[in-house]
Protein backbone atom coordinates (compact mmCIF):
# COMPACT_ATOMS: atom_id res chain seq x y z
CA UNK A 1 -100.36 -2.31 -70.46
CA UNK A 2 -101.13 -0.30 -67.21
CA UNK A 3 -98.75 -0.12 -64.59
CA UNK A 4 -99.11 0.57 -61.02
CA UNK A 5 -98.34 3.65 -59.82
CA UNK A 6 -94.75 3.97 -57.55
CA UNK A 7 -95.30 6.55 -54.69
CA UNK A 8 -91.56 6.38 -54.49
CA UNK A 9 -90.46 6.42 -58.20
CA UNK A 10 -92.49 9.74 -58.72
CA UNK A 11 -91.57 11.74 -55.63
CA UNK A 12 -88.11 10.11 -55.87
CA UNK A 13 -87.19 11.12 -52.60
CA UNK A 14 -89.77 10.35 -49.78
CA UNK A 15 -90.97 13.00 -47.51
CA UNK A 16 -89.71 14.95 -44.37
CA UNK A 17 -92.25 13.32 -42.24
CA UNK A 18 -91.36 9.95 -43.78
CA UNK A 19 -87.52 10.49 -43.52
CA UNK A 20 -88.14 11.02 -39.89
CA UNK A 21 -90.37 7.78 -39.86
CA UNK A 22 -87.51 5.67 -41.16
CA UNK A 23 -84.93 7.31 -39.06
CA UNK A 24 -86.87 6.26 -36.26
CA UNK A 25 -87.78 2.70 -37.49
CA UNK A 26 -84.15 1.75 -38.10
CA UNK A 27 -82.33 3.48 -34.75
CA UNK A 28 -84.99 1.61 -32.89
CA UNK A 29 -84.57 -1.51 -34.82
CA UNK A 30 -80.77 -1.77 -34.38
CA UNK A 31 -81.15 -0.55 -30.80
CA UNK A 32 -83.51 -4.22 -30.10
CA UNK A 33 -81.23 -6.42 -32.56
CA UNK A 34 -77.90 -6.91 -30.94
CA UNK A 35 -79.57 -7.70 -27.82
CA UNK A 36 -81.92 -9.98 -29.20
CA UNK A 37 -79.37 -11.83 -31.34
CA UNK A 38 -76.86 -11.58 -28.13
CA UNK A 39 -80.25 -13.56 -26.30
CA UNK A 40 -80.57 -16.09 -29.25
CA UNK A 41 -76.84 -16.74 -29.46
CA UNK A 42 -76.97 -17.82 -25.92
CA UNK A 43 -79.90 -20.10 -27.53
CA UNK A 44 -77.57 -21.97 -30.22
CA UNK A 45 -75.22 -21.89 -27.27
CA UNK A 46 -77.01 -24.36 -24.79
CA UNK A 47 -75.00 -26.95 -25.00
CA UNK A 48 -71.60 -24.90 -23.94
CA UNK A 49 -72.56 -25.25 -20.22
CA UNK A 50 -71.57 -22.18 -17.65
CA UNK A 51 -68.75 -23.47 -15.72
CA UNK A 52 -67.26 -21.93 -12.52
CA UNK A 53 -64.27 -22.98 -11.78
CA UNK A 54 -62.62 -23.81 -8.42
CA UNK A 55 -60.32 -21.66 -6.49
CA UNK A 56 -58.90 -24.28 -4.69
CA UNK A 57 -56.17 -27.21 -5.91
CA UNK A 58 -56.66 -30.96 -7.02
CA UNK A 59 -58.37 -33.02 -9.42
CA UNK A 60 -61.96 -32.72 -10.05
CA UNK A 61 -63.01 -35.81 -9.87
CA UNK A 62 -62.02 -36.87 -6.57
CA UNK A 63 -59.42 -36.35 -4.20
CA UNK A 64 -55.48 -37.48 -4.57
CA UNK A 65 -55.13 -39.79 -1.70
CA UNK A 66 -51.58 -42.35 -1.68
CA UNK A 67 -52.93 -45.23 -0.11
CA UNK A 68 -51.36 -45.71 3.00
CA UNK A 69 -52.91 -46.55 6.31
CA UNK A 70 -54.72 -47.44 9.39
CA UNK A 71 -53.51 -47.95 12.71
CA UNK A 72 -53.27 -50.81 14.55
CA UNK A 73 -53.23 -50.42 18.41
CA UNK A 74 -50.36 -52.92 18.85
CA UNK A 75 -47.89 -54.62 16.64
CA UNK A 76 -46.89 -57.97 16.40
CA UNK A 77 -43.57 -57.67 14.53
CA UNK A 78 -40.56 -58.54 16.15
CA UNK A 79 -37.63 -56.50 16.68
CA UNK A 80 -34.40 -57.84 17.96
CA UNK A 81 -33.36 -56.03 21.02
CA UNK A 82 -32.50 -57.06 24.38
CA UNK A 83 -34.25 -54.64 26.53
CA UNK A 84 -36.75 -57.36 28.54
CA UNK A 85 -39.36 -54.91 28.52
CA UNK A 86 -40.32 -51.61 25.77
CA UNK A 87 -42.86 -49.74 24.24
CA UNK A 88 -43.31 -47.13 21.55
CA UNK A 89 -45.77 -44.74 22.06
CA UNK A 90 -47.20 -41.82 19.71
CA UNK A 91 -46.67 -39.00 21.71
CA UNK A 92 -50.09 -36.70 20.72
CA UNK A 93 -52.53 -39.53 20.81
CA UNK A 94 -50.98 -42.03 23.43
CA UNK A 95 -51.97 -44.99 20.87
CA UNK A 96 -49.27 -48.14 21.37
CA UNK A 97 -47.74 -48.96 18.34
CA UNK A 98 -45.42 -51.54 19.60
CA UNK A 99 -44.62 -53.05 22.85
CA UNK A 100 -43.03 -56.10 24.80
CA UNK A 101 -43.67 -57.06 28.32
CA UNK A 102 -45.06 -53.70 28.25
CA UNK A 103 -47.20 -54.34 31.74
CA UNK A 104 -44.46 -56.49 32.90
CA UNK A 105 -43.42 -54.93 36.64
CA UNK A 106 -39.72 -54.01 36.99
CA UNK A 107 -37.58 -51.68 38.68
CA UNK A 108 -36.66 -48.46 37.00
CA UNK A 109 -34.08 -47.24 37.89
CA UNK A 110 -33.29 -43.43 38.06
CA UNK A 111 -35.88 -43.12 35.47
CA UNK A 112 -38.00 -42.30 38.52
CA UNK A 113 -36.91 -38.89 38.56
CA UNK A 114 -39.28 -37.90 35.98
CA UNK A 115 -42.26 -37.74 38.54
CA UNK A 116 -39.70 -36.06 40.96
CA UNK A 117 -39.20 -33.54 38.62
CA UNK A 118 -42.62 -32.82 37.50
CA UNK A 119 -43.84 -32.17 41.12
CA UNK A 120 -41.14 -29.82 41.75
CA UNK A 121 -41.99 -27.73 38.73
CA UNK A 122 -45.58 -28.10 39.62
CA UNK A 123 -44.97 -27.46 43.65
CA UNK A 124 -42.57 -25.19 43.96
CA UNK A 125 -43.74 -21.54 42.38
CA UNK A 126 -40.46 -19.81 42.67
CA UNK A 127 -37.49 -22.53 41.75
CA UNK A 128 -34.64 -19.36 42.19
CA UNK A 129 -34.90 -19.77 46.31
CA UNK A 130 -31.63 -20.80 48.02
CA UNK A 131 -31.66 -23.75 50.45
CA UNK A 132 -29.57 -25.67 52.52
CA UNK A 133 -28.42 -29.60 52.39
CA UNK A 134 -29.96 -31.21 55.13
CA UNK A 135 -27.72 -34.42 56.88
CA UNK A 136 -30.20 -36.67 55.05
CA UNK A 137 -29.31 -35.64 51.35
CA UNK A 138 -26.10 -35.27 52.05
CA UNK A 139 -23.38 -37.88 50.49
CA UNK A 140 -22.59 -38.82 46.76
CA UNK A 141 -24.69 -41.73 46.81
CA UNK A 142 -23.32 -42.86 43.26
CA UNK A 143 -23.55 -39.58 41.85
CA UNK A 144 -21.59 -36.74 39.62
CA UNK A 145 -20.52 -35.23 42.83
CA UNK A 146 -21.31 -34.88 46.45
CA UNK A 147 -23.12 -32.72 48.88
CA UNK A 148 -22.29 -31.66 52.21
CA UNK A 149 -24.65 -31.01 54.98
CA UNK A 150 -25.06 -27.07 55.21
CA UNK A 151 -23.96 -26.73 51.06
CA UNK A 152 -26.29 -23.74 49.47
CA UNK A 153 -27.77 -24.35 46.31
CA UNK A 154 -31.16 -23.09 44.49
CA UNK A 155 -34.09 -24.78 44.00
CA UNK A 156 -33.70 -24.97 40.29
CA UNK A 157 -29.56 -25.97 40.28
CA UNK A 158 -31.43 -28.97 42.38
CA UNK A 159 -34.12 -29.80 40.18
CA UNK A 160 -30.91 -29.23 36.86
CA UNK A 161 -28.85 -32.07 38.97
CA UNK A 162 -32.02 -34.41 39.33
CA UNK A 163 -33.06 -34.30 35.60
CA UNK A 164 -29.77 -33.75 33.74
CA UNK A 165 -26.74 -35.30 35.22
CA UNK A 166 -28.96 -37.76 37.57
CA UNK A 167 -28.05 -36.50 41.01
CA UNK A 168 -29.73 -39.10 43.85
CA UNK A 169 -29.20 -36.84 46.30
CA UNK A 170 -30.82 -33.78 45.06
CA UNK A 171 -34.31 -35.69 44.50
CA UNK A 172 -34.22 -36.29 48.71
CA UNK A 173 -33.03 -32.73 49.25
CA UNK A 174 -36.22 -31.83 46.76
CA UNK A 175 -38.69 -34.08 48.41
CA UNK A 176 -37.31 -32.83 51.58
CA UNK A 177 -38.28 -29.12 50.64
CA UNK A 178 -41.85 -30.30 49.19
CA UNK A 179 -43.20 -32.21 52.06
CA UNK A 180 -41.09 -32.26 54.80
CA UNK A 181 -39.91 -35.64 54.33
CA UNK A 182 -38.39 -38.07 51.73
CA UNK A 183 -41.39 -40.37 52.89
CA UNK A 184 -44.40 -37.88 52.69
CA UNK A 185 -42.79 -36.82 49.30
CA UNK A 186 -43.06 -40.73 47.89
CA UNK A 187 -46.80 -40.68 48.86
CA UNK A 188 -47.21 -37.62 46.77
CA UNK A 189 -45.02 -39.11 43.84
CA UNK A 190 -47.61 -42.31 44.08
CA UNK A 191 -50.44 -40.06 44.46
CA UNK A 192 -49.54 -38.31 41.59
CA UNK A 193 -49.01 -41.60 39.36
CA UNK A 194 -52.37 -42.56 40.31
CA UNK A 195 -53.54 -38.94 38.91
CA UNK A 196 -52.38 -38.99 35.31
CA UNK A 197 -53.38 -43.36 34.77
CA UNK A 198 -49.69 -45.40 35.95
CA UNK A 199 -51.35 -47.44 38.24
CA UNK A 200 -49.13 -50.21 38.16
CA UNK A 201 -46.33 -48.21 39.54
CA UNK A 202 -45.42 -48.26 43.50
CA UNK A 203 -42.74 -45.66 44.31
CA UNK A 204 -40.58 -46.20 47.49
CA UNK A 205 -37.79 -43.03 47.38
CA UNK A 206 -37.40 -40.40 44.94
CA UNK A 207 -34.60 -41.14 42.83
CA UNK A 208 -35.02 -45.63 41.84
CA UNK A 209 -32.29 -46.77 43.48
CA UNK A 210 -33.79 -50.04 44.73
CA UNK A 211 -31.28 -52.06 46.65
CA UNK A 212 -33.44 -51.70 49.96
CA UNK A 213 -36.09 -51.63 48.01
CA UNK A 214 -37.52 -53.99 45.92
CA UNK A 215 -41.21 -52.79 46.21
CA UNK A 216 -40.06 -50.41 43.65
CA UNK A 217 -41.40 -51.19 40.34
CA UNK A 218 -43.04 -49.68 37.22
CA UNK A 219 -43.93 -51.01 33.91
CA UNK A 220 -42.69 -49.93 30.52
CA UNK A 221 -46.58 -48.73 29.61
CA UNK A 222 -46.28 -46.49 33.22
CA UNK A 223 -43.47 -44.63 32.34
CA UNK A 224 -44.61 -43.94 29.08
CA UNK A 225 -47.78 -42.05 30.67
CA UNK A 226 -45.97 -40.27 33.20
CA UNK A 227 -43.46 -39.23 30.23
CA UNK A 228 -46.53 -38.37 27.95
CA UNK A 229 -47.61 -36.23 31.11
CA UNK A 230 -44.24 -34.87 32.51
CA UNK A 231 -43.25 -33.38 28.25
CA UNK A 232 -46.41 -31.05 28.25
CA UNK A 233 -44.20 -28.84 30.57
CA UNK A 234 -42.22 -26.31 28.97
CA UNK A 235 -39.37 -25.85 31.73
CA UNK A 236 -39.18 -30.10 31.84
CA UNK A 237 -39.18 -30.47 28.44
CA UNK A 238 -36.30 -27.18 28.32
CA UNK A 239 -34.38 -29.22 30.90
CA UNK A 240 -34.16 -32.60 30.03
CA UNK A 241 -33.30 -31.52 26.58
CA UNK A 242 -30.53 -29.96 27.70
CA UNK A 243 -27.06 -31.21 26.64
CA UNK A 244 -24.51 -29.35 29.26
CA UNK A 245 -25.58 -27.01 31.66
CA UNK A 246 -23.65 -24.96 34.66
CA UNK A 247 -24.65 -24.88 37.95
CA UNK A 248 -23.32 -23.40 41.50
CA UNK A 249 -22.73 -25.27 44.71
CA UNK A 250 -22.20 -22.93 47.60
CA UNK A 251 -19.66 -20.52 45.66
CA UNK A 252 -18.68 -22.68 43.11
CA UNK A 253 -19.76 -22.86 39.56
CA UNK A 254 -20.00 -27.12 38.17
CA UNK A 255 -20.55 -28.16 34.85
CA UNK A 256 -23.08 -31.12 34.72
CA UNK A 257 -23.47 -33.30 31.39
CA UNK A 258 -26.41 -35.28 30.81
CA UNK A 259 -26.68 -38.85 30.57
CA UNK A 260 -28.59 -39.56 27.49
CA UNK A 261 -26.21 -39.41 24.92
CA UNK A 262 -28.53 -39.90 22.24
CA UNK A 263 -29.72 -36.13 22.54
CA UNK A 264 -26.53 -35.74 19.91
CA UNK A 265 -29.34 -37.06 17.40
CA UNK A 266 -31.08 -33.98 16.95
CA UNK A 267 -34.50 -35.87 16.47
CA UNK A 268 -33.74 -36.87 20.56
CA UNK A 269 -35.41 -34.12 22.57
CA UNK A 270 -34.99 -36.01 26.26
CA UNK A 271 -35.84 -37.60 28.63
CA UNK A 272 -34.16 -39.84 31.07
CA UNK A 273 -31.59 -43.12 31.53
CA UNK A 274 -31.26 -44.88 34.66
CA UNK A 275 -29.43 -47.83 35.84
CA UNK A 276 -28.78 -49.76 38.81
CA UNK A 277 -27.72 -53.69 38.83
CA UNK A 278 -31.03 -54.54 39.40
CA UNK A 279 -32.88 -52.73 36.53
CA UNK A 280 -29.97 -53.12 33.99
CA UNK A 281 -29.95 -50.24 31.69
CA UNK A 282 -33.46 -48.49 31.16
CA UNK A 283 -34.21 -45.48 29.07
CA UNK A 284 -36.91 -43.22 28.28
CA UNK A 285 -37.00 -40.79 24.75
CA UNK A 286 -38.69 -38.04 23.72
CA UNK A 287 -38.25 -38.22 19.34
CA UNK A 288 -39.69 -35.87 17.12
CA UNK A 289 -38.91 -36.48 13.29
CA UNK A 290 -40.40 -36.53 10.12
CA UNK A 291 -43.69 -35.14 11.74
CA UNK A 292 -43.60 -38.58 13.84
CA UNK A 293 -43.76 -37.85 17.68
CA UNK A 294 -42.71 -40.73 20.05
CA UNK A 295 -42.57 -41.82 23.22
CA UNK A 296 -39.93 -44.90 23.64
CA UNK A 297 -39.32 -46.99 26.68
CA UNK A 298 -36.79 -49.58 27.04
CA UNK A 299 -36.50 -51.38 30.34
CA UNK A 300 -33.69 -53.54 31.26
CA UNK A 301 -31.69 -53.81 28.32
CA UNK A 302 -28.18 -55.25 28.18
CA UNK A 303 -24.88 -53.70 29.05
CA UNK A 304 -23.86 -51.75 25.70
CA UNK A 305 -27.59 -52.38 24.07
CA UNK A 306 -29.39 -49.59 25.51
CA UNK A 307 -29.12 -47.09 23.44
CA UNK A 308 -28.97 -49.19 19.91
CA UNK A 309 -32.31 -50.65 21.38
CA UNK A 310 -33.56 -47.19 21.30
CA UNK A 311 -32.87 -46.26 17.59
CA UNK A 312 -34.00 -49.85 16.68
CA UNK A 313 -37.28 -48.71 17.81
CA UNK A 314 -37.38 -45.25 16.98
CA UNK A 315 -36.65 -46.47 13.10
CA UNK A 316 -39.24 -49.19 12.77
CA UNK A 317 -41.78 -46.49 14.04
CA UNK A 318 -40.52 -44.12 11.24
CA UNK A 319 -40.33 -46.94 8.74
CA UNK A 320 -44.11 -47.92 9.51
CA UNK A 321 -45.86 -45.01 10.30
CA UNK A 322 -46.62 -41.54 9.70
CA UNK A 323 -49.24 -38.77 9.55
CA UNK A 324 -51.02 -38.57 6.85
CA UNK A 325 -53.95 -35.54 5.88
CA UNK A 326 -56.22 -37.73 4.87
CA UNK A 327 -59.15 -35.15 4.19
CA UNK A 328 -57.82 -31.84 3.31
CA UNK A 329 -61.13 -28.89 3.46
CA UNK A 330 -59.06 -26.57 0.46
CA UNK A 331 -59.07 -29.51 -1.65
CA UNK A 332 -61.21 -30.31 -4.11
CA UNK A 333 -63.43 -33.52 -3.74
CA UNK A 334 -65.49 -33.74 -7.27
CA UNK A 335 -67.50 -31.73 -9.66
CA UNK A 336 -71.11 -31.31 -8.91
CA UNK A 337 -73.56 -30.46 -11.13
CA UNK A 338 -76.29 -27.65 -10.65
CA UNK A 339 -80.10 -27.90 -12.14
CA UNK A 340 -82.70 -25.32 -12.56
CA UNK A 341 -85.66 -27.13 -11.11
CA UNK A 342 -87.34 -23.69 -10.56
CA UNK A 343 -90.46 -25.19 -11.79
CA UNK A 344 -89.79 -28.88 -10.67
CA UNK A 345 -89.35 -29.67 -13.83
CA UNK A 346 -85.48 -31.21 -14.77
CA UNK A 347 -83.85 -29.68 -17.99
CA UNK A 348 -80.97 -31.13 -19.73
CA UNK A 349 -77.14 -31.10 -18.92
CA UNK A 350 -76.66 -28.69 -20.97
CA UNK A 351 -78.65 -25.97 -18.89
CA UNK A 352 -76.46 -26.44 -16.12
CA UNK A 353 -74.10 -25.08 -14.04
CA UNK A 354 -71.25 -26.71 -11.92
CA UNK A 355 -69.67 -25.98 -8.36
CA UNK A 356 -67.27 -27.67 -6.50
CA UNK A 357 -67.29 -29.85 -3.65
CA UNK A 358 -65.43 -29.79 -0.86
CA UNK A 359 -64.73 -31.18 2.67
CA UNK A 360 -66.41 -29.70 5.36
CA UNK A 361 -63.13 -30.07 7.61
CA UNK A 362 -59.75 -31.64 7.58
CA UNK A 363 -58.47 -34.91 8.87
CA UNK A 364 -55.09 -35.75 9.90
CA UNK A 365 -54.04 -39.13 11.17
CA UNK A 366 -51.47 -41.49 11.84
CA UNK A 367 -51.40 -44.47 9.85
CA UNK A 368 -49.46 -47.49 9.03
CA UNK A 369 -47.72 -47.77 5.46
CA UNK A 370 -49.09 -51.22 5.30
CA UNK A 371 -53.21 -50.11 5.58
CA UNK A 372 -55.35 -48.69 3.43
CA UNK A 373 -57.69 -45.85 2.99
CA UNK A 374 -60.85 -45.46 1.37
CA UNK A 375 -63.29 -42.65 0.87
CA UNK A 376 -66.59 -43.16 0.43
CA UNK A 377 -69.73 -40.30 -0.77
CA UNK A 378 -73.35 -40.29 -1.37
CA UNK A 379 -72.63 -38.45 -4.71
CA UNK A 380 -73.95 -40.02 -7.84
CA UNK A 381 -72.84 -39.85 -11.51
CA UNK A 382 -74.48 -38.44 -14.02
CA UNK A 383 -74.32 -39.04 -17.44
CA UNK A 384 -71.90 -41.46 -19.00
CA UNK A 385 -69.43 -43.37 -16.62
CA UNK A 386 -66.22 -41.94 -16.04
CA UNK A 387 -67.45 -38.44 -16.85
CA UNK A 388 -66.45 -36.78 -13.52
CA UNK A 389 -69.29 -34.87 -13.22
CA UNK A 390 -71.79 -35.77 -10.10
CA UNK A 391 -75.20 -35.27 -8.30
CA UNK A 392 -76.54 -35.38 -4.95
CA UNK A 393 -79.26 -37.69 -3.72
CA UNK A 394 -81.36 -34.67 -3.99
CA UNK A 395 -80.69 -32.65 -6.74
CA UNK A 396 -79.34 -29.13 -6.43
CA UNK A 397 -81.86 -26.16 -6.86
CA UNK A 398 -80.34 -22.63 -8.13
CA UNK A 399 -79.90 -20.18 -6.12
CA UNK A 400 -77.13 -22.39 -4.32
CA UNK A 401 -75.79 -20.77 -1.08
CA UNK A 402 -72.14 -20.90 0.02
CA UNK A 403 -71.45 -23.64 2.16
CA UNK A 404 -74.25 -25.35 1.07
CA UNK A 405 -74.74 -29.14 2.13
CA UNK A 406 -73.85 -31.42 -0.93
CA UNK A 407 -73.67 -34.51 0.72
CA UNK A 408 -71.79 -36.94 2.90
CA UNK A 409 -68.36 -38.30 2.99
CA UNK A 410 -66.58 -41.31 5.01
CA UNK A 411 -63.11 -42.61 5.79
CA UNK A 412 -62.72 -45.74 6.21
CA UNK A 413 -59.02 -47.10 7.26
CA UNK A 414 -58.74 -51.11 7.14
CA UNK A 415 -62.23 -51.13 6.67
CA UNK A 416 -63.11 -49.45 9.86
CA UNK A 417 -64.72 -45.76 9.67
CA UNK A 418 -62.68 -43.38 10.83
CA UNK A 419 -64.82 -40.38 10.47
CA UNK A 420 -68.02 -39.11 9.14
CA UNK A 421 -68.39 -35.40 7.53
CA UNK A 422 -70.33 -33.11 5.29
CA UNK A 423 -68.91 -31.93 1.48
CA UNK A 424 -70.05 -28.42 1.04
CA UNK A 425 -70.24 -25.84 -2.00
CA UNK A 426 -67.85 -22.93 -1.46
CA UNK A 427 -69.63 -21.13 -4.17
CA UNK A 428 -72.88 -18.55 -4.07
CA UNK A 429 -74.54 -18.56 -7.57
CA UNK A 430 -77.57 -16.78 -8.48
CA UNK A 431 -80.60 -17.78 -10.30
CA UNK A 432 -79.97 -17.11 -14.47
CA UNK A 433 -80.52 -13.78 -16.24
CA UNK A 434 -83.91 -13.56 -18.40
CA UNK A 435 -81.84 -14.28 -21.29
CA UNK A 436 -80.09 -17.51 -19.80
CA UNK A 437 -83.88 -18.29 -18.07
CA UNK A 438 -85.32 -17.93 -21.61
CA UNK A 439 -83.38 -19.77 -23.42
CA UNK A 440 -83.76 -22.65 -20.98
CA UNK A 441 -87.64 -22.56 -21.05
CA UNK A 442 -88.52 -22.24 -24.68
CA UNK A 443 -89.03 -25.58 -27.16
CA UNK A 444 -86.15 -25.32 -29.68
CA UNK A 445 -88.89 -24.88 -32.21
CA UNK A 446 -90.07 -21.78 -31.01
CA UNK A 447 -86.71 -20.65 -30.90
CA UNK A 448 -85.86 -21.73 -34.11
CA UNK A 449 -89.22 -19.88 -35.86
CA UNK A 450 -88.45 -16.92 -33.70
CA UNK A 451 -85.02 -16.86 -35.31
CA UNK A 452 -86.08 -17.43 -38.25
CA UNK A 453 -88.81 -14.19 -38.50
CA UNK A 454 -86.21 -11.92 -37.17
CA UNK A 455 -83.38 -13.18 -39.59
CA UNK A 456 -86.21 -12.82 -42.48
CA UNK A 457 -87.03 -9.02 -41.29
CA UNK A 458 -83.69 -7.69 -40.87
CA UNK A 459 -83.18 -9.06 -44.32
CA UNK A 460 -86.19 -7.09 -45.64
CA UNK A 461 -85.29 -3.93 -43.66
CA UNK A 462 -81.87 -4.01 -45.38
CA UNK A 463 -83.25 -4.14 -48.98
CA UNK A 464 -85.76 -1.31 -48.14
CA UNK A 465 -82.72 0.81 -47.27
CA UNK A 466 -80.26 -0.50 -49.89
CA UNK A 467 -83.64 0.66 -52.27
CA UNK A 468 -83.91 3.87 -50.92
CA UNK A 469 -80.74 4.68 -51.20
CA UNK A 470 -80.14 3.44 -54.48
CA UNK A 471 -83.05 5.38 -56.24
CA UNK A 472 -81.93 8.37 -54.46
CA UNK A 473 -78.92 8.27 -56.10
CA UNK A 474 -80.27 7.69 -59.36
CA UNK A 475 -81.95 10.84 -58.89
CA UNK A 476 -78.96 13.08 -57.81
């Protein structure tokens, strides 16, 4: 029997040139494997989508929102109190959220001295000038304590007298310094009323006392805009917040005590009482808590009533409403998903990437406990239901660009749409690597033979150098 000759049995060990040829073959070889079994991994890998996750807080599949409320202009509920007139007003917006008699017309009282006040600040550029009492605001005129004519006080120990301790005689001596006159001052004071929307208010003197003078009336929902108005001063807001406050008459230092007593509530930040036995007692409140800003008006309430009327109404505002961030932009509003449609041509979930929406902007409201809030998209879901994952109209084309438009978003309140705005992607992702681009392109039988032929090869290379080896020991 003839055998075929072995080129490698007889020389037993292969050349120089062909030890150099192998060297070659195999660094080269194991140079292109590990990248191309790296590439091919990622094939067999396809259905671990790339995720990026958010930065942000909150669910992915929508965002946490209580359900509480929309607000209603007015309320209806009743609340026992015996003020004939009142009104609750939030303080940033100026919506009503409760009121009764509220346009009624009624006197009130010393409550008048808000608008007093306010032009003084407003008139008067330097309040430390020293002035004398005239004859005509001269008297106690039911007040802390009396002026004489020729007395020297400042501007601003006048304007302290008016506003905290409820002096009737320093409004005249004010009006008096403004315009010459108590009576050119009152035109001003209606003027101004006119100005800033209480136009069911007359004014008739500066300080509400209205025995000689019942043309002068105001409505619960008047003083509530001139309050609104007069609080975005800083040195108003500073002095009819204050508790107890010093003052000099002439040579002689007096310590004046406001009337509202409720400013021992620390929510209480001002601003004025009045009475007079024609107005009965009447009270209007600055009250800032639990983030709820308010406005309250009581007008004619009973002897002993005034002030429980207040916190009455300052509670059931609490108890119903509050602002709510409805729409928070660092939040996370659902998981979008991401398609390659390079070639307008949709692959499968599994070639996909995600990003995040999120709202374009935040929205803050107040609401009512009682309502209810709804958000509404133009996102649809993919896949199976429930899945959390979800597609624009239009579906997203890599590369995506931060701040990219994903779609829309509503809030409704009651039913009623509140506000319209964008979701956005806060991510910038590229197009895929070759690798990742491959791997999405090629039929899985392709890459399935191809994985196959290089599996088989490496094989074969191995067994040429286990061979090699092996005979090259034999001959040693």
């Amino acid at each position: 029997m003839t055998f075929k000759k072995n080129d490698i049995a007889d020389n037993k060990l292969p050349s120089s040139g062909a030890l150099k040829n192998l060297f070659f073959k195999t660094t080269l070889f194991l140079s292109i494997f590990p990248l191309l079994f790296f590439g091919f991994f990622h094939i067999n890998k396809l259905d671990a989508a790339t995720v990026i996750k958010p930065d942000s807080h909150g669910s992915f599949s929508g965002l946490n929102v209580p359900e509480p409320p929309g607000l209603s202009a007015e309320s209806n509920d009743f609340i026992d109190i015996t003020a004939e007139a009142a009104i609750i007003v939030e303080y940033e917006t100026g919506s009503i959220l409760w009121q009764k008699n509220g346009t009624e017309s009624l006197f009130p009282a010393s409550t008048t001295k808000m608008i007093t006040g306010i032009l003084t600040i407003e008139k008067i550029p330097d309040l430390s000038r020293e002035v004398e009492i005239s004859r005509n605001a001269a008297g106690r005129n039911n007040s802390f304590f009396p002026f004489n004519q020729g007395d020297k006080i400042t501007l601003m120990d006048l304007l302290k007298s008016a506003l905290i301790c409820s002096h009737n005689n320093a409004t005249i001596a004010l009006g008096e310094y403004i315009s010459g006159s108590e009576e050119e001052f009152v035109r001003l004071m209606n003027a101004k009323a006119i100005q800033i929307g209480a136009f069911n208010t007359n004014f008739q003197n500066s300080n509400g006392l209205d025995s000689n003078y019942p043309g002068h009336k105001s409505t619960a929902e008047d003083l509530a805009v001139i309050a609104r108005y007069c609080f975005e001063n800083d040195l108003f807001r500073k002095i009819v917040g204050t508790k107890t406050d010093t003052i000099k008459l002439n040579e002689e230092k007096l310590v004046i005590y406001n009337t509202n007593i409720l400013l021992f509530f620390d929510y209480v930040k001002g601003i004025k009482t009045g009475f007079t036995d024609n107005s009965g007692y009447c009270l209007v409140l600055y009250s800032e808590r639990e983030g709820l800003k308010l406005i309250t008006v009581l007008l004619k309430s009973a002897e002993g009533y005034r002030e429980s009327d207040a916190l009455k109404l300052i509670n059931w505002a609490n108890d119903n409403y509050f602002h709510k961030k409805i729409v928070d932009s660092g939040q996370v509003y659902k998981k979008i998903e991401v398609r390659n449609i390079a070639e307008n041509k949709n692959y499968s979930s599994s070639s996909s990437v995600f990003t995040y929406s999120y709202p374009e902007g935040d929205f803050e409201k107040l609401v009512k406990r009682s309502a209810e809030i709804t958000l509404k998209d133009s996102l649809k879901e993919t896949g199976i239901e429930g899945s959390g994952i979800f597609t624009p109209s239009l579906p997203l084309e890599l590369p995506l660009a931060e701040n990219y438009e994903i779609g829309d978003l509503e809030v409704f309140i009651d039913g009623k749409e509140e506000v319209l705005m964008k979701l956005i992607s806060k991510d910038n992702i590229d197009k895929p690597d070759i690798i990742i681009e491959l791997s999405e392109k090629t039929d899985s039988r392709i890459r399935n033979a191809l994985f196959f032929l290089i599996t088989f090869y490496f094989l074969i290379f191995i067994l040429i150098i286990v061979r090699n080896l092996t005979q090259k020991k034999s001959a040693d």
